[in-house]
PDB file of N, CA and C in Angstrom:
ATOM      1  N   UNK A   1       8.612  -3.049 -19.713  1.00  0.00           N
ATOM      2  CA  UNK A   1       9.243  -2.636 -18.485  1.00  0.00           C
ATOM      3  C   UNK A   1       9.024  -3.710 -17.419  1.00  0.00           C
ATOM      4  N   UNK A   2       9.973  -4.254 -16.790  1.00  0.00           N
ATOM      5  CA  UNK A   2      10.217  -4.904 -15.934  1.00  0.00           C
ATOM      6  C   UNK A   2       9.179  -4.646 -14.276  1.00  0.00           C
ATOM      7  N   UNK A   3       8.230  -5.221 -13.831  1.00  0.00           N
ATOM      8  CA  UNK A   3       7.670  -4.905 -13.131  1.00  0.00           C
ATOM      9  C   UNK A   3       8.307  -4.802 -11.367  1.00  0.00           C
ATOM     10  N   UNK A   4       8.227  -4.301 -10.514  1.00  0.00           N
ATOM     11  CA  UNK A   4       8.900  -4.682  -9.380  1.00  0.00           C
ATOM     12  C   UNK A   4       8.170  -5.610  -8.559  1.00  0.00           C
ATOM     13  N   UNK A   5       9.160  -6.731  -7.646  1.00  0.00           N
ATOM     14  CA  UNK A   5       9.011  -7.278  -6.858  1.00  0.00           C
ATOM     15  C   UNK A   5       8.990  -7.052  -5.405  1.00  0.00           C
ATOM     16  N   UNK A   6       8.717  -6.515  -4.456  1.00  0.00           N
ATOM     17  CA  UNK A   6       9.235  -6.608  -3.305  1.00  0.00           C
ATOM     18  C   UNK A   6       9.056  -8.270  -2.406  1.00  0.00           C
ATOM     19  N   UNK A   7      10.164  -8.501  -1.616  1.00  0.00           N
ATOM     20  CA  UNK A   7       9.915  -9.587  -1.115  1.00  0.00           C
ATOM     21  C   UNK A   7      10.111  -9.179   0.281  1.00  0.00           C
ATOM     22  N   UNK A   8      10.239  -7.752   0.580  1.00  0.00           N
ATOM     23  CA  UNK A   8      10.192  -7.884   2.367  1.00  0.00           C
ATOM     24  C   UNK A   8       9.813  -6.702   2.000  1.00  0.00           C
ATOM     25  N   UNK A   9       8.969  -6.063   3.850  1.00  0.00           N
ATOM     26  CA  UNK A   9       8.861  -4.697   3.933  1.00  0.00           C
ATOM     27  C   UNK A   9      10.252  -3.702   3.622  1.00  0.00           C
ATOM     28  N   UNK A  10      10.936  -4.265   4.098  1.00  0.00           N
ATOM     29  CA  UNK A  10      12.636  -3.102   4.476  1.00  0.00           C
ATOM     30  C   UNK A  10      12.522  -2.829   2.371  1.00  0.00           C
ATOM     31  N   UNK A  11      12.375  -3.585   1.700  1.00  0.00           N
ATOM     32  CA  UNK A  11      12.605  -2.738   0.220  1.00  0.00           C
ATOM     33  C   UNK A  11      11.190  -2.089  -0.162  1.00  0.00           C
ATOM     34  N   UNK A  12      10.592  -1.731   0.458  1.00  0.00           N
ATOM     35  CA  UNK A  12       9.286  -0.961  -0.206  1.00  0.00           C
ATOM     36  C   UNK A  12      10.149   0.477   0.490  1.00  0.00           C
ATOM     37  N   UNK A  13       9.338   0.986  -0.912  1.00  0.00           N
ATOM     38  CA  UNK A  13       9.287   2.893  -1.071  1.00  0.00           C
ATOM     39  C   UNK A  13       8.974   3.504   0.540  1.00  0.00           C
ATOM     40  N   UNK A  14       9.062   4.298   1.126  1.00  0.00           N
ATOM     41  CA  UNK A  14       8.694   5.497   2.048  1.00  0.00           C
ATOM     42  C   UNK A  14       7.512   5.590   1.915  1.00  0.00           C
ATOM     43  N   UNK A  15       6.715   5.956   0.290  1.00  0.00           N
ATOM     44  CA  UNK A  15       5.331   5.938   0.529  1.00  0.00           C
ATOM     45  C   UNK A  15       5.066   4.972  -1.079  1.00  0.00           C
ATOM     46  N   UNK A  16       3.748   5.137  -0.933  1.00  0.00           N
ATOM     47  CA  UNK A  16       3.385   3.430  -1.827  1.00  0.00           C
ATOM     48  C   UNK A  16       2.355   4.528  -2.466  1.00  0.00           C
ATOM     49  N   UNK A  17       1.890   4.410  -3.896  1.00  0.00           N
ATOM     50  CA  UNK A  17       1.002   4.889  -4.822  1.00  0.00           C
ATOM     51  C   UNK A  17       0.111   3.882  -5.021  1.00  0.00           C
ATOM     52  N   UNK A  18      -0.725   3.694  -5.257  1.00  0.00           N
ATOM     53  CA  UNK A  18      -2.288   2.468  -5.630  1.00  0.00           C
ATOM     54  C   UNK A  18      -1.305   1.129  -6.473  1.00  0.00           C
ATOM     55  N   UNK A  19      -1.039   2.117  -7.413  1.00  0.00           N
ATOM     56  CA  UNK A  19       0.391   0.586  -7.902  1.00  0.00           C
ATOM     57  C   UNK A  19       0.897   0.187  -7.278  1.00  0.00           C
ATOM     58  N   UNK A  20       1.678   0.336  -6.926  1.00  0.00           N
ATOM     59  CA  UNK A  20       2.570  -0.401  -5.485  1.00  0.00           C
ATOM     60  C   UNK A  20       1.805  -0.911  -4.420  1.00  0.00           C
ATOM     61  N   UNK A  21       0.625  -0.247  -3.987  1.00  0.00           N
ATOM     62  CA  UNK A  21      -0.210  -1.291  -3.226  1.00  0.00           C
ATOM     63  C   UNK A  21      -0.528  -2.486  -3.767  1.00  0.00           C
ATOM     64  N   UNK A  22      -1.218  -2.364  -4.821  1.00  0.00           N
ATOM     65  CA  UNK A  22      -1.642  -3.311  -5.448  1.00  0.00           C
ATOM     66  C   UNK A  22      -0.682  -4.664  -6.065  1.00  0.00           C
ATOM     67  N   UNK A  23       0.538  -4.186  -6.369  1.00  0.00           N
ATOM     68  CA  UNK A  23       1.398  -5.262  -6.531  1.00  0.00           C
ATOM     69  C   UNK A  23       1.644  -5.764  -5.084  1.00  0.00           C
ATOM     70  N   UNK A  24       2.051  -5.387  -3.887  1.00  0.00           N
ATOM     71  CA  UNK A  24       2.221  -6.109  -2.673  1.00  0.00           C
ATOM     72  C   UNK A  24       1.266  -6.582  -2.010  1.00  0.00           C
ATOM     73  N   UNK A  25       0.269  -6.388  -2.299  1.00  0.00           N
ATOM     74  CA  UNK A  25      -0.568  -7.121  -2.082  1.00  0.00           C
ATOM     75  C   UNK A  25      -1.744  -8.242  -2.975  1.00  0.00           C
ATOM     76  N   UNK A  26      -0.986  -8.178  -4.610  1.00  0.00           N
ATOM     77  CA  UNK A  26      -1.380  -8.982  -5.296  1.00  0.00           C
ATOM     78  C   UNK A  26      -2.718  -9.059  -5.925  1.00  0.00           C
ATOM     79  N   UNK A  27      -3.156  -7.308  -5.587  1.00  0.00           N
ATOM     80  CA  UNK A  27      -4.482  -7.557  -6.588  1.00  0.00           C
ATOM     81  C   UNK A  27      -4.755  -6.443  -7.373  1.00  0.00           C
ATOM     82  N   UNK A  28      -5.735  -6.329  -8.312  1.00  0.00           N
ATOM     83  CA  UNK A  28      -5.794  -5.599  -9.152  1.00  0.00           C
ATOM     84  C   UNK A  28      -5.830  -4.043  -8.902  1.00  0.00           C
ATOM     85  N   UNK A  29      -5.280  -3.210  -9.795  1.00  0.00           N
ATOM     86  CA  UNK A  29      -4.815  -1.988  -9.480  1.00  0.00           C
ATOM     87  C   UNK A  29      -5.954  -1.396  -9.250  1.00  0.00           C
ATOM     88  N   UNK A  30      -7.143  -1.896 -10.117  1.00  0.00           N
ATOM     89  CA  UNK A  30      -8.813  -0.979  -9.318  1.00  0.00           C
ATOM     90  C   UNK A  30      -8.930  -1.374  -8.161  1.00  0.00           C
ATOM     91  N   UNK A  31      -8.719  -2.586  -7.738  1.00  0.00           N
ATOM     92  CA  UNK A  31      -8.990  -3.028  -6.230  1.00  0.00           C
ATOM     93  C   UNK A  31      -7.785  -1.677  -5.434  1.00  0.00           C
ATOM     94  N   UNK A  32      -6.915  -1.611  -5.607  1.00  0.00           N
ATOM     95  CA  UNK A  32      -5.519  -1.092  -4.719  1.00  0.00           C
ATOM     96  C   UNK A  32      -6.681   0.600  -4.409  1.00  0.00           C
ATOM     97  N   UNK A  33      -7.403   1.152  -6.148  1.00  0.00           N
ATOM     98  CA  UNK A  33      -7.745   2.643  -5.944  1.00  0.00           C
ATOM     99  C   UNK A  33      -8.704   2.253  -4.987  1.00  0.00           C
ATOM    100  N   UNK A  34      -9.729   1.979  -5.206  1.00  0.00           N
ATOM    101  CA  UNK A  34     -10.949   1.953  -4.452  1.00  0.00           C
ATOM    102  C   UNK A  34     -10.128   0.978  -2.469  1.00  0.00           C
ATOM    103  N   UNK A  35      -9.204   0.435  -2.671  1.00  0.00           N
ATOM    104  CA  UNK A  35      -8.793   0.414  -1.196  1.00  0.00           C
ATOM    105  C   UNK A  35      -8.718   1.834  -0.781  1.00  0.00           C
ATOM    106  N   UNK A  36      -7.462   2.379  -1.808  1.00  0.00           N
ATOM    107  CA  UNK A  36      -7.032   3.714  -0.644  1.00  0.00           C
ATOM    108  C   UNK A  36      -7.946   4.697  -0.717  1.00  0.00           C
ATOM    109  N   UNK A  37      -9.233   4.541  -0.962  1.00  0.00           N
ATOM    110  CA  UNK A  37     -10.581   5.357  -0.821  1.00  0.00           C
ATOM    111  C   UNK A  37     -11.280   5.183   0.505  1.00  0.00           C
ATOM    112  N   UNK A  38     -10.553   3.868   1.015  1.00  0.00           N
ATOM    113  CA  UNK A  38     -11.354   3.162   2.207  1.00  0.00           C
ATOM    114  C   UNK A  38     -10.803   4.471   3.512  1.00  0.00           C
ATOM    115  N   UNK A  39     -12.303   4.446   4.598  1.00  0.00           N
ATOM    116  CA  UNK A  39     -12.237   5.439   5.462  1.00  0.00           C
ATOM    117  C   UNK A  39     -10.664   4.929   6.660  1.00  0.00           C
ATOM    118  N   UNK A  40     -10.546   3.749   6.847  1.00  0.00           N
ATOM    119  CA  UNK A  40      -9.472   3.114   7.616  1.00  0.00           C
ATOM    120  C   UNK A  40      -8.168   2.779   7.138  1.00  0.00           C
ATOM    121  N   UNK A  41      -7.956   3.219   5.821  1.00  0.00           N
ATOM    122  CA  UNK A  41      -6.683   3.241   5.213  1.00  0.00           C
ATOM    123  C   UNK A  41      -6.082   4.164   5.287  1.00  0.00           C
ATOM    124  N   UNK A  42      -4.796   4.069   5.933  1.00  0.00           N
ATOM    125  CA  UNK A  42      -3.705   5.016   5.532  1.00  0.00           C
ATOM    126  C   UNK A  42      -3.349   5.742   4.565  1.00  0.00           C
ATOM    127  N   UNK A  43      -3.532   6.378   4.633  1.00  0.00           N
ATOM    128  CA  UNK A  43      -3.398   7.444   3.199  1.00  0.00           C
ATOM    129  C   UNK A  43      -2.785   8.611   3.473  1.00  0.00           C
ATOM    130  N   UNK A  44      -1.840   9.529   2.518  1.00  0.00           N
ATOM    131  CA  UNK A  44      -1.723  11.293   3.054  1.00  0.00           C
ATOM    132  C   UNK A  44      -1.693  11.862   1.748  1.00  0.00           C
ATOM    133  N   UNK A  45      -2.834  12.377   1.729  1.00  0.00           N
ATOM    134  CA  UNK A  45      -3.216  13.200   0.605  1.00  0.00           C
ATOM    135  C   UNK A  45      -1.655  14.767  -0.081  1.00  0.00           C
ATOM    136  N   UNK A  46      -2.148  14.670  -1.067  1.00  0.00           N
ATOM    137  CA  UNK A  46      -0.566  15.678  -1.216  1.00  0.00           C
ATOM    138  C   UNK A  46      -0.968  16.441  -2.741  1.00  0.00           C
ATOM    139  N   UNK A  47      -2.240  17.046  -2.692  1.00  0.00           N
ATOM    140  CA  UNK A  47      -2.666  17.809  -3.820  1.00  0.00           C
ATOM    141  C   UNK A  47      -4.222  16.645  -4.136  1.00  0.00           C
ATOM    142  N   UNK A  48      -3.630  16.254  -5.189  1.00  0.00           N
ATOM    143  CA  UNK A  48      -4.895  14.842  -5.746  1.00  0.00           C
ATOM    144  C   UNK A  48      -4.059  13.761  -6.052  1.00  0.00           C
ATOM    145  N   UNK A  49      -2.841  13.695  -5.431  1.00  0.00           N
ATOM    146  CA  UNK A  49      -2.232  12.790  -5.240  1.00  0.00           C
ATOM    147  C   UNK A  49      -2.593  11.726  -3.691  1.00  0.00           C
ATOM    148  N   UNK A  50      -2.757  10.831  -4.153  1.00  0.00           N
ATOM    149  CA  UNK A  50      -2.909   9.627  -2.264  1.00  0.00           C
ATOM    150  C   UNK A  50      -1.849   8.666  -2.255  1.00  0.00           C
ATOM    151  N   UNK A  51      -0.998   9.127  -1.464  1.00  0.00           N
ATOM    152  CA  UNK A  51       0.079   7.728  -1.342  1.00  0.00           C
ATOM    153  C   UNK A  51      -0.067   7.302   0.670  1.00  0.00           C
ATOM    154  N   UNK A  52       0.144   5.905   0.358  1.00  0.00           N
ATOM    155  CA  UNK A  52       0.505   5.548   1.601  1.00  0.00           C
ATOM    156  C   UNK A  52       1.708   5.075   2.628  1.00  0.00           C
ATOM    157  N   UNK A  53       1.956   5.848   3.641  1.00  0.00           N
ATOM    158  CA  UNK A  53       3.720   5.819   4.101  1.00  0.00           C
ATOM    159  C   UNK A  53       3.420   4.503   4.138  1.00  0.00           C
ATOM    160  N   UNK A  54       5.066   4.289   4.027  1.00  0.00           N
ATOM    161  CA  UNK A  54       5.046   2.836   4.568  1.00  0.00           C
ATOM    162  C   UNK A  54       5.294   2.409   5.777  1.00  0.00           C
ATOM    163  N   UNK A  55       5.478   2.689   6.957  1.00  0.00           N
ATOM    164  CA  UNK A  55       4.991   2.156   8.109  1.00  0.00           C
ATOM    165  C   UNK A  55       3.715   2.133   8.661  1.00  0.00           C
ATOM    166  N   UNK A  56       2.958   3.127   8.250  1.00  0.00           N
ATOM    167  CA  UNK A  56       1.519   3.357   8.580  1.00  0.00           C
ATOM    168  C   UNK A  56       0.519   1.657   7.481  1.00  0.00           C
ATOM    169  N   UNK A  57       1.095   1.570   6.517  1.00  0.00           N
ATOM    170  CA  UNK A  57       0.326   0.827   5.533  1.00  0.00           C
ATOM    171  C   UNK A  57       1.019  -0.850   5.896  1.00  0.00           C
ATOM    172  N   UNK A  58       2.172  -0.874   6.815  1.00  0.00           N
ATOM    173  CA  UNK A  58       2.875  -2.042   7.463  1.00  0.00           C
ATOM    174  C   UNK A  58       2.198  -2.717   8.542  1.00  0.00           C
ATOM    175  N   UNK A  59       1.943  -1.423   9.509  1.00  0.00           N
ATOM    176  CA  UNK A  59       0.293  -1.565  10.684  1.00  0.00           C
ATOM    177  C   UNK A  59      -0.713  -1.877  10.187  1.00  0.00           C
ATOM    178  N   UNK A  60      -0.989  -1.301   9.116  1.00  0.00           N
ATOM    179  CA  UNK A  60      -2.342  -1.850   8.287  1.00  0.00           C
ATOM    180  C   UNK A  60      -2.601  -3.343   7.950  1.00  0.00           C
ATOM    181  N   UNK A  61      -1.676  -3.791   7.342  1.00  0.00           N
ATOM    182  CA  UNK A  61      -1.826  -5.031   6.819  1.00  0.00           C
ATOM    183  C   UNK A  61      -1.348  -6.461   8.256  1.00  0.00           C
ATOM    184  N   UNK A  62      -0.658  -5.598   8.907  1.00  0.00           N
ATOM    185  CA  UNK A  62      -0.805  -6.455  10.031  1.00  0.00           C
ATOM    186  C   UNK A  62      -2.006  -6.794  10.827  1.00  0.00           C
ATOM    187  N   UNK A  63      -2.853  -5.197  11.126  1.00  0.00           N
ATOM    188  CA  UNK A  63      -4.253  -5.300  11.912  1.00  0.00           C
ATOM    189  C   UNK A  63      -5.051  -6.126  11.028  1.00  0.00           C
ATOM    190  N   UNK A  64      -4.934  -5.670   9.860  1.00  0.00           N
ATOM    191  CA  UNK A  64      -6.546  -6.544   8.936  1.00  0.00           C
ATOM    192  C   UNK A  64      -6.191  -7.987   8.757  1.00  0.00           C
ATOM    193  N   UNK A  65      -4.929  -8.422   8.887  1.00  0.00           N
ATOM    194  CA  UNK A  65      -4.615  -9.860   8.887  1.00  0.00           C
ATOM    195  C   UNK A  65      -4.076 -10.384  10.242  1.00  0.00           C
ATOM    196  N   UNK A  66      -4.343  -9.875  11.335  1.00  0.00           N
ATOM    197  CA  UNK A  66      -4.044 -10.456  12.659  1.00  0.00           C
ATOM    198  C   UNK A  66      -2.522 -11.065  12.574  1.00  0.00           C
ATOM    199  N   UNK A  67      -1.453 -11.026  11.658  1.00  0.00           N
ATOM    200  CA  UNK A  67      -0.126 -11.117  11.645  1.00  0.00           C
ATOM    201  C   UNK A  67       0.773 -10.123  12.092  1.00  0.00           C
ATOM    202  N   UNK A  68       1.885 -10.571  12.451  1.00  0.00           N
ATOM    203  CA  UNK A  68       3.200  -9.259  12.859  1.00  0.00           C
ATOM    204  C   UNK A  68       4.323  -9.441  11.820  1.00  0.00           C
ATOM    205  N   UNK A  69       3.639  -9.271  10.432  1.00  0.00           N
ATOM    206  CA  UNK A  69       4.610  -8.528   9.447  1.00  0.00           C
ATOM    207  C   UNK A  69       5.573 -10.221   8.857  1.00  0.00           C
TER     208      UNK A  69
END
């Protein structure tokens, strides 16, 4: 199966699963779980499911990297 690419925010999902973190940001999918465990990550819990919206996780990666996207 063909893995996905995103190359801008505007094509990421509404909300992002540990996979999808982890591919946009290029590191391993244990790194992506144990991120969205972190107390300052965006997250919205939805049973024992954790996904992160994607504008909330867009702010994120802007604050922890001092960039505007």
């Amino acid at each position: 199966m063909k893995e996905l690419v995103y190359k801008s925010y505007e094509e990421l999902p509404l909300f992002l699963n540990a996979k999808m973190v982890a591919q946009v940001l290029g590191i391993a999918p244990s790194s992506a779980y144990e991120l969205i465990h972190e107390s300052d990550f965006p997250v919205l819990k939805i049973g024992s499911r954790m996904v992160a919206p994607k504008e909330k996780f867009i702010r994120w990666v802007q604050r922890n990297t001092g960039g505007d996207g």
